[in-house]
PDB file of N, CA and C in Angstrom:
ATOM      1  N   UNK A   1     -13.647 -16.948   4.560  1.00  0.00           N
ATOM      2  CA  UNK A   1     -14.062 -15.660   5.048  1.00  0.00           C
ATOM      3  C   UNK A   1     -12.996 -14.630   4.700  1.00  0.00           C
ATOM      4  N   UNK A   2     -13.398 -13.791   4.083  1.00  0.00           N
ATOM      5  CA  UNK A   2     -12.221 -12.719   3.884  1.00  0.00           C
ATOM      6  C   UNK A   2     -12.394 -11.781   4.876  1.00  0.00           C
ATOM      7  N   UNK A   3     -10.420 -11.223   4.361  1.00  0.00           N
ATOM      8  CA  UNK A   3     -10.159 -10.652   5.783  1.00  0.00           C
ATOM      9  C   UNK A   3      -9.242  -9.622   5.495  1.00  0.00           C
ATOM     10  N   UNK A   4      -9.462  -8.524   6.156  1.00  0.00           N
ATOM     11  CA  UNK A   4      -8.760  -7.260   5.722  1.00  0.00           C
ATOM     12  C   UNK A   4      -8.109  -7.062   5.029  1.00  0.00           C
ATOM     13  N   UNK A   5      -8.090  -5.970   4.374  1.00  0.00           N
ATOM     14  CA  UNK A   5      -6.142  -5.599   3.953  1.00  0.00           C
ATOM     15  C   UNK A   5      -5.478  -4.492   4.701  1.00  0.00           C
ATOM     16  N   UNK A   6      -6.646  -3.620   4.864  1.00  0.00           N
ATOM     17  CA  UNK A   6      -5.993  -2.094   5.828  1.00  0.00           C
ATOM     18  C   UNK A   6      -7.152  -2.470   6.547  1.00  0.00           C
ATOM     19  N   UNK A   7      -6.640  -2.007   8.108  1.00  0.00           N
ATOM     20  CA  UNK A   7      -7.406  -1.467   9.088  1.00  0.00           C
ATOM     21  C   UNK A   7      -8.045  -0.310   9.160  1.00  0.00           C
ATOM     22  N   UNK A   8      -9.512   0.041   8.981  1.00  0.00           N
ATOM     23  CA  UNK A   8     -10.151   1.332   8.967  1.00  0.00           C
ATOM     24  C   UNK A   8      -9.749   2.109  10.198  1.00  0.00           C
ATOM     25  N   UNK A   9      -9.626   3.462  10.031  1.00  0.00           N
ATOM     26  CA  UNK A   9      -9.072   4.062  11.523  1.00  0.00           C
ATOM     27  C   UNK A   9     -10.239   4.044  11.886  1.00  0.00           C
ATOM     28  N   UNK A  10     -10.127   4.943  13.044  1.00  0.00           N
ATOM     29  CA  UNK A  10     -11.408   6.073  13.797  1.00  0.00           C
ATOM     30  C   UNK A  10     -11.689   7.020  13.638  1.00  0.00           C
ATOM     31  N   UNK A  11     -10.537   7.261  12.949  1.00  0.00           N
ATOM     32  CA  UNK A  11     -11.221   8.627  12.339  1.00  0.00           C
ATOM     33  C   UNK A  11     -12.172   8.576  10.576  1.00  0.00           C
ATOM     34  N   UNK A  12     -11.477   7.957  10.288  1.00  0.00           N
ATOM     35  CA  UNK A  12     -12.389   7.085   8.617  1.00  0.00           C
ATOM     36  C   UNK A  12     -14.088   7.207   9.383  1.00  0.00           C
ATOM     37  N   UNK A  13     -13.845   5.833   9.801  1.00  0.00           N
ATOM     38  CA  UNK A  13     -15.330   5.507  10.498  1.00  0.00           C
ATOM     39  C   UNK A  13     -15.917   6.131  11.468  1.00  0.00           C
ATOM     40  N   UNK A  14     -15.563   7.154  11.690  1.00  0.00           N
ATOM     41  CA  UNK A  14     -16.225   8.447  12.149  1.00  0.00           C
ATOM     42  C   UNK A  14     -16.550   9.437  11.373  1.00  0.00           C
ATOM     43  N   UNK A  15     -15.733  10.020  10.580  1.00  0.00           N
ATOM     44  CA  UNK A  15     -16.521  10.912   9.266  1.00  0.00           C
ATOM     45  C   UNK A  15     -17.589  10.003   8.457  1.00  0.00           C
ATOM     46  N   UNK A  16     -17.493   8.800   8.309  1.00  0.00           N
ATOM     47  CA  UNK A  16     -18.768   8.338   7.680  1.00  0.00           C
ATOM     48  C   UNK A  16     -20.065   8.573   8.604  1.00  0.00           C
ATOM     49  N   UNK A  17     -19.924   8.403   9.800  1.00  0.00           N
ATOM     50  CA  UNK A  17     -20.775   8.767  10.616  1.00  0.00           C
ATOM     51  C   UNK A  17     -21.123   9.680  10.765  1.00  0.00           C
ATOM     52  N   UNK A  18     -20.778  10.758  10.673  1.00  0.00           N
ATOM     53  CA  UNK A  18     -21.358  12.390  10.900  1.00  0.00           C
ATOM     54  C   UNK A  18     -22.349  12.430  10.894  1.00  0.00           C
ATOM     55  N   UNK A  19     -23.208  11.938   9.931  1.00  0.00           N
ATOM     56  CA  UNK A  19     -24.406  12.508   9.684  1.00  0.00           C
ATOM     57  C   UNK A  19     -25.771  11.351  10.264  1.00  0.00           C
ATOM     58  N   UNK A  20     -25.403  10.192  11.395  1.00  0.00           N
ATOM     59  CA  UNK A  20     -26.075   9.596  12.196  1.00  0.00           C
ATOM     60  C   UNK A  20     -26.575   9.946  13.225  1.00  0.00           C
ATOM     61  N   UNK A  21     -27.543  11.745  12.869  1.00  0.00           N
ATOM     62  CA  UNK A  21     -28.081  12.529  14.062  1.00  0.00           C
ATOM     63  C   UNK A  21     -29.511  12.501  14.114  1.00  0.00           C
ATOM     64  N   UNK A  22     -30.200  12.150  15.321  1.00  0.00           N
ATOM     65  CA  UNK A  22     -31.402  11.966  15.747  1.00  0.00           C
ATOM     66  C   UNK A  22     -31.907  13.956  15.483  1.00  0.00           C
ATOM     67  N   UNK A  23     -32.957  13.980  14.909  1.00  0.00           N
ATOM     68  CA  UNK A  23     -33.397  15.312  15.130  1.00  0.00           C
ATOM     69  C   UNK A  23     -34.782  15.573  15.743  1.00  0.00           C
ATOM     70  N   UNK A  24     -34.947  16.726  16.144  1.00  0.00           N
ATOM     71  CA  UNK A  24     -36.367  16.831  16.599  1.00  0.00           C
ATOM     72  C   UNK A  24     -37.116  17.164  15.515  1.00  0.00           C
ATOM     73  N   UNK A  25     -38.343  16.863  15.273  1.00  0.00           N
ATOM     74  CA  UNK A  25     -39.541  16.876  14.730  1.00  0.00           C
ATOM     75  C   UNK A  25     -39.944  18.402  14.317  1.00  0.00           C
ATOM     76  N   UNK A  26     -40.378  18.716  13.153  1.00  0.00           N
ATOM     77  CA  UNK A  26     -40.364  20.388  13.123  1.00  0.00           C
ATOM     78  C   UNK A  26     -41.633  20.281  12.840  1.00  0.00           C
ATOM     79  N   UNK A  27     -42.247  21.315  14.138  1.00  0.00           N
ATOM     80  CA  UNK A  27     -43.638  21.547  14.059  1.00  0.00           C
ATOM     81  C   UNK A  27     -44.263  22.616  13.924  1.00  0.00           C
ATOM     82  N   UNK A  28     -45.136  22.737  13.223  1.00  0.00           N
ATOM     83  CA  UNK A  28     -45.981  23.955  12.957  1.00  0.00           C
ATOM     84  C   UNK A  28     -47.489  24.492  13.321  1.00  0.00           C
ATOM     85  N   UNK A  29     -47.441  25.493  13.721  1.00  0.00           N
ATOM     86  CA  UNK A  29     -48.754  25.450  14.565  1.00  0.00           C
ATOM     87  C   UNK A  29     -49.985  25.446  13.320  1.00  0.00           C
ATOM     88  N   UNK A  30     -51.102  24.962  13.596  1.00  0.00           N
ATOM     89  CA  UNK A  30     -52.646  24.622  13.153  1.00  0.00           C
ATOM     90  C   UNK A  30     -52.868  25.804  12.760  1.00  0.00           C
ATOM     91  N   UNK A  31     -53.704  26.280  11.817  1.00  0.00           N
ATOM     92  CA  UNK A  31     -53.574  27.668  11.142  1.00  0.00           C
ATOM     93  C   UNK A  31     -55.248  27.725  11.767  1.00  0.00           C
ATOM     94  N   UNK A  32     -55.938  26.553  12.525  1.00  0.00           N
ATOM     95  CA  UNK A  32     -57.260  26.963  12.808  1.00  0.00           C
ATOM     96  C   UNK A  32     -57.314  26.835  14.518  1.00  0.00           C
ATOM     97  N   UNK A  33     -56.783  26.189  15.385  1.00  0.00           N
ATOM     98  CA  UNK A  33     -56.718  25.789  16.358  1.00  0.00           C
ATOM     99  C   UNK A  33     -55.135  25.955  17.044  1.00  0.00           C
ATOM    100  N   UNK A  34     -54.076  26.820  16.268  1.00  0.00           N
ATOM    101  CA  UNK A  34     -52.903  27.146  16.447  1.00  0.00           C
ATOM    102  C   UNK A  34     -52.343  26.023  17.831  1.00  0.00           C
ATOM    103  N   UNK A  35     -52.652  24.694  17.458  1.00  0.00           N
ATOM    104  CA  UNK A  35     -51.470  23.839  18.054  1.00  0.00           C
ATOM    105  C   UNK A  35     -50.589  23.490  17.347  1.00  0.00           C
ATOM    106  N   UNK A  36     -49.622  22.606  17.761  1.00  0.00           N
ATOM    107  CA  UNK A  36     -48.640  22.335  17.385  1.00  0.00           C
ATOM    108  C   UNK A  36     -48.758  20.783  16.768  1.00  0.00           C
ATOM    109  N   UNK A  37     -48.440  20.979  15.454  1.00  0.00           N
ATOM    110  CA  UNK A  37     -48.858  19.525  14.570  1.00  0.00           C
ATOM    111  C   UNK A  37     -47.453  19.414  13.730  1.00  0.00           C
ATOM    112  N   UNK A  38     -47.363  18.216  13.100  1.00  0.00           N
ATOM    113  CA  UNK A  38     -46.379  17.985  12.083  1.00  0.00           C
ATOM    114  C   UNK A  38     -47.177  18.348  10.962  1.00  0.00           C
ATOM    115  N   UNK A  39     -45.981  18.716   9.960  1.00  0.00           N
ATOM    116  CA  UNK A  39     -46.517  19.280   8.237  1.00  0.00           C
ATOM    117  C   UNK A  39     -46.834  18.338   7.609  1.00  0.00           C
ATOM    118  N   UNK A  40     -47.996  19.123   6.623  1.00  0.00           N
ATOM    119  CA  UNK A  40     -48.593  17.834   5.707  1.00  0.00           C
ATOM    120  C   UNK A  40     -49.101  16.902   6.702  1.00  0.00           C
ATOM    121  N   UNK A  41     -49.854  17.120   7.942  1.00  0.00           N
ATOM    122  CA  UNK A  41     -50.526  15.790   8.664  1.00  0.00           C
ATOM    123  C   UNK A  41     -52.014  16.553   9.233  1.00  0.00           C
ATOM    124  N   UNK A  42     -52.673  15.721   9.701  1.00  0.00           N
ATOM    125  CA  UNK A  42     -53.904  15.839  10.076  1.00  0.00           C
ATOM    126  C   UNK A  42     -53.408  16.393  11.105  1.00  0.00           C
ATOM    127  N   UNK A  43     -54.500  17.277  11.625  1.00  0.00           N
ATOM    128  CA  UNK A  43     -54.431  18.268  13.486  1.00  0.00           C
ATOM    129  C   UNK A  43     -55.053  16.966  13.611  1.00  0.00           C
ATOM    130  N   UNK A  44     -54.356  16.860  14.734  1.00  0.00           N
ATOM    131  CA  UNK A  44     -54.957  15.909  16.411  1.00  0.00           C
ATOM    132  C   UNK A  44     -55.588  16.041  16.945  1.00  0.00           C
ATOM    133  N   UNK A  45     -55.798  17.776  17.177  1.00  0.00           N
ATOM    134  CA  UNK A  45     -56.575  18.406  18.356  1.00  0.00           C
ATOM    135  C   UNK A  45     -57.659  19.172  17.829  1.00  0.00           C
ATOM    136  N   UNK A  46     -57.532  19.151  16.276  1.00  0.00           N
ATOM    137  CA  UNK A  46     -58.940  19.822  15.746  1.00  0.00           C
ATOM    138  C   UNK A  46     -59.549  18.588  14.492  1.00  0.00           C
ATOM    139  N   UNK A  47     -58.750  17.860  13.961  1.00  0.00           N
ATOM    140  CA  UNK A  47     -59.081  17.076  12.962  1.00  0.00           C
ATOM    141  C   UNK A  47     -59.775  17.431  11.614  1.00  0.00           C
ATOM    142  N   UNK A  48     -58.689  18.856  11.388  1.00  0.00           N
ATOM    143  CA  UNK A  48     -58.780  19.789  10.415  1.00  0.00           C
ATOM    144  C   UNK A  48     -57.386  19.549   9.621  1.00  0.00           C
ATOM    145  N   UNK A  49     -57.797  19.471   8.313  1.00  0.00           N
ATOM    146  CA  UNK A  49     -56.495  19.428   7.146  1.00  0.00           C
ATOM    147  C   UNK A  49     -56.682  19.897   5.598  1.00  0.00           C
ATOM    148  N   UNK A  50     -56.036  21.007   5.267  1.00  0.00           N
ATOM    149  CA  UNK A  50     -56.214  22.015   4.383  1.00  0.00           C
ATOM    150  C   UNK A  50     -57.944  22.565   4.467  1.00  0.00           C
ATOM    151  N   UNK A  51     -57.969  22.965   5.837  1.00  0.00           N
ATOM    152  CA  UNK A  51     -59.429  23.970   5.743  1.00  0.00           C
ATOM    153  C   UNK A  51     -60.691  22.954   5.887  1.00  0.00           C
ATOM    154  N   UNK A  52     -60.043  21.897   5.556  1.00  0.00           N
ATOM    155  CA  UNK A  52     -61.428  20.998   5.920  1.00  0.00           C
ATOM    156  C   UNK A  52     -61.697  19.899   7.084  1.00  0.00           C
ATOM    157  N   UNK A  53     -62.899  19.327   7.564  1.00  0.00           N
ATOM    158  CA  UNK A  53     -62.376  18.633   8.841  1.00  0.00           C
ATOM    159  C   UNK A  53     -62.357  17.119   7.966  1.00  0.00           C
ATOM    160  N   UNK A  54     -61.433  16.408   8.607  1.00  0.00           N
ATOM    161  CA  UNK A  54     -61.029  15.033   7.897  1.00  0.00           C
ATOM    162  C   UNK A  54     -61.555  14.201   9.165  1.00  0.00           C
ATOM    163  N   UNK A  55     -61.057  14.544   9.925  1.00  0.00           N
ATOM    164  CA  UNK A  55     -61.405  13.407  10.726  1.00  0.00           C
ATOM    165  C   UNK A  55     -62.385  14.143  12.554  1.00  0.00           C
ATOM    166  N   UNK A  56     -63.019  13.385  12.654  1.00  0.00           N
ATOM    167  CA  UNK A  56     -64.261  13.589  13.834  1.00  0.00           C
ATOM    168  C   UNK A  56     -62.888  13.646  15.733  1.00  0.00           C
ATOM    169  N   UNK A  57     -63.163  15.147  16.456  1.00  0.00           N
ATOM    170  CA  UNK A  57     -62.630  14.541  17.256  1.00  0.00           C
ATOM    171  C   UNK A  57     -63.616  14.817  18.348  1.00  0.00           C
ATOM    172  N   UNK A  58     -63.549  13.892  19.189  1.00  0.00           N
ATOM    173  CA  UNK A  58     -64.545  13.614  20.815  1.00  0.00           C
ATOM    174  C   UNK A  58     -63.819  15.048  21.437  1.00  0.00           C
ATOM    175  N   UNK A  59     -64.687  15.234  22.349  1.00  0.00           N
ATOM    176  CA  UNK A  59     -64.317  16.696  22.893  1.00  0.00           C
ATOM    177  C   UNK A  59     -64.304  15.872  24.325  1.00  0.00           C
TER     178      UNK A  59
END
């Protein structure tokens, strides 16, 4: 099993980390039903995508 030669600090293995950030979701409202959907995805609440309905929703 190999085994060190230098000890990584905390600070090393913390700048590699920087960029291990959870983000929130960027949402954009429905251009027909102005809720709030993710881009490039089907509405949820209208089951409208680029102007057309894709998918059937129960009222």
């Amino acid at each position: 099993m190999a085994n060190l030669t230098n000890k990584t600090s905390r600070c090393r293995r913390n700048k590699r980390r920087t960029h291990w950030v959870v983000k929130a979701p960027q949402l954009v409202d429905c251009p027909r039903c102005h809720q709030p959907k993710l881009p490039h995805r089907v509405c949820l609440a209208c089951g409208y995508y680029k102007g057309r309905q894709v998918v059937k929703v129960e009222d």
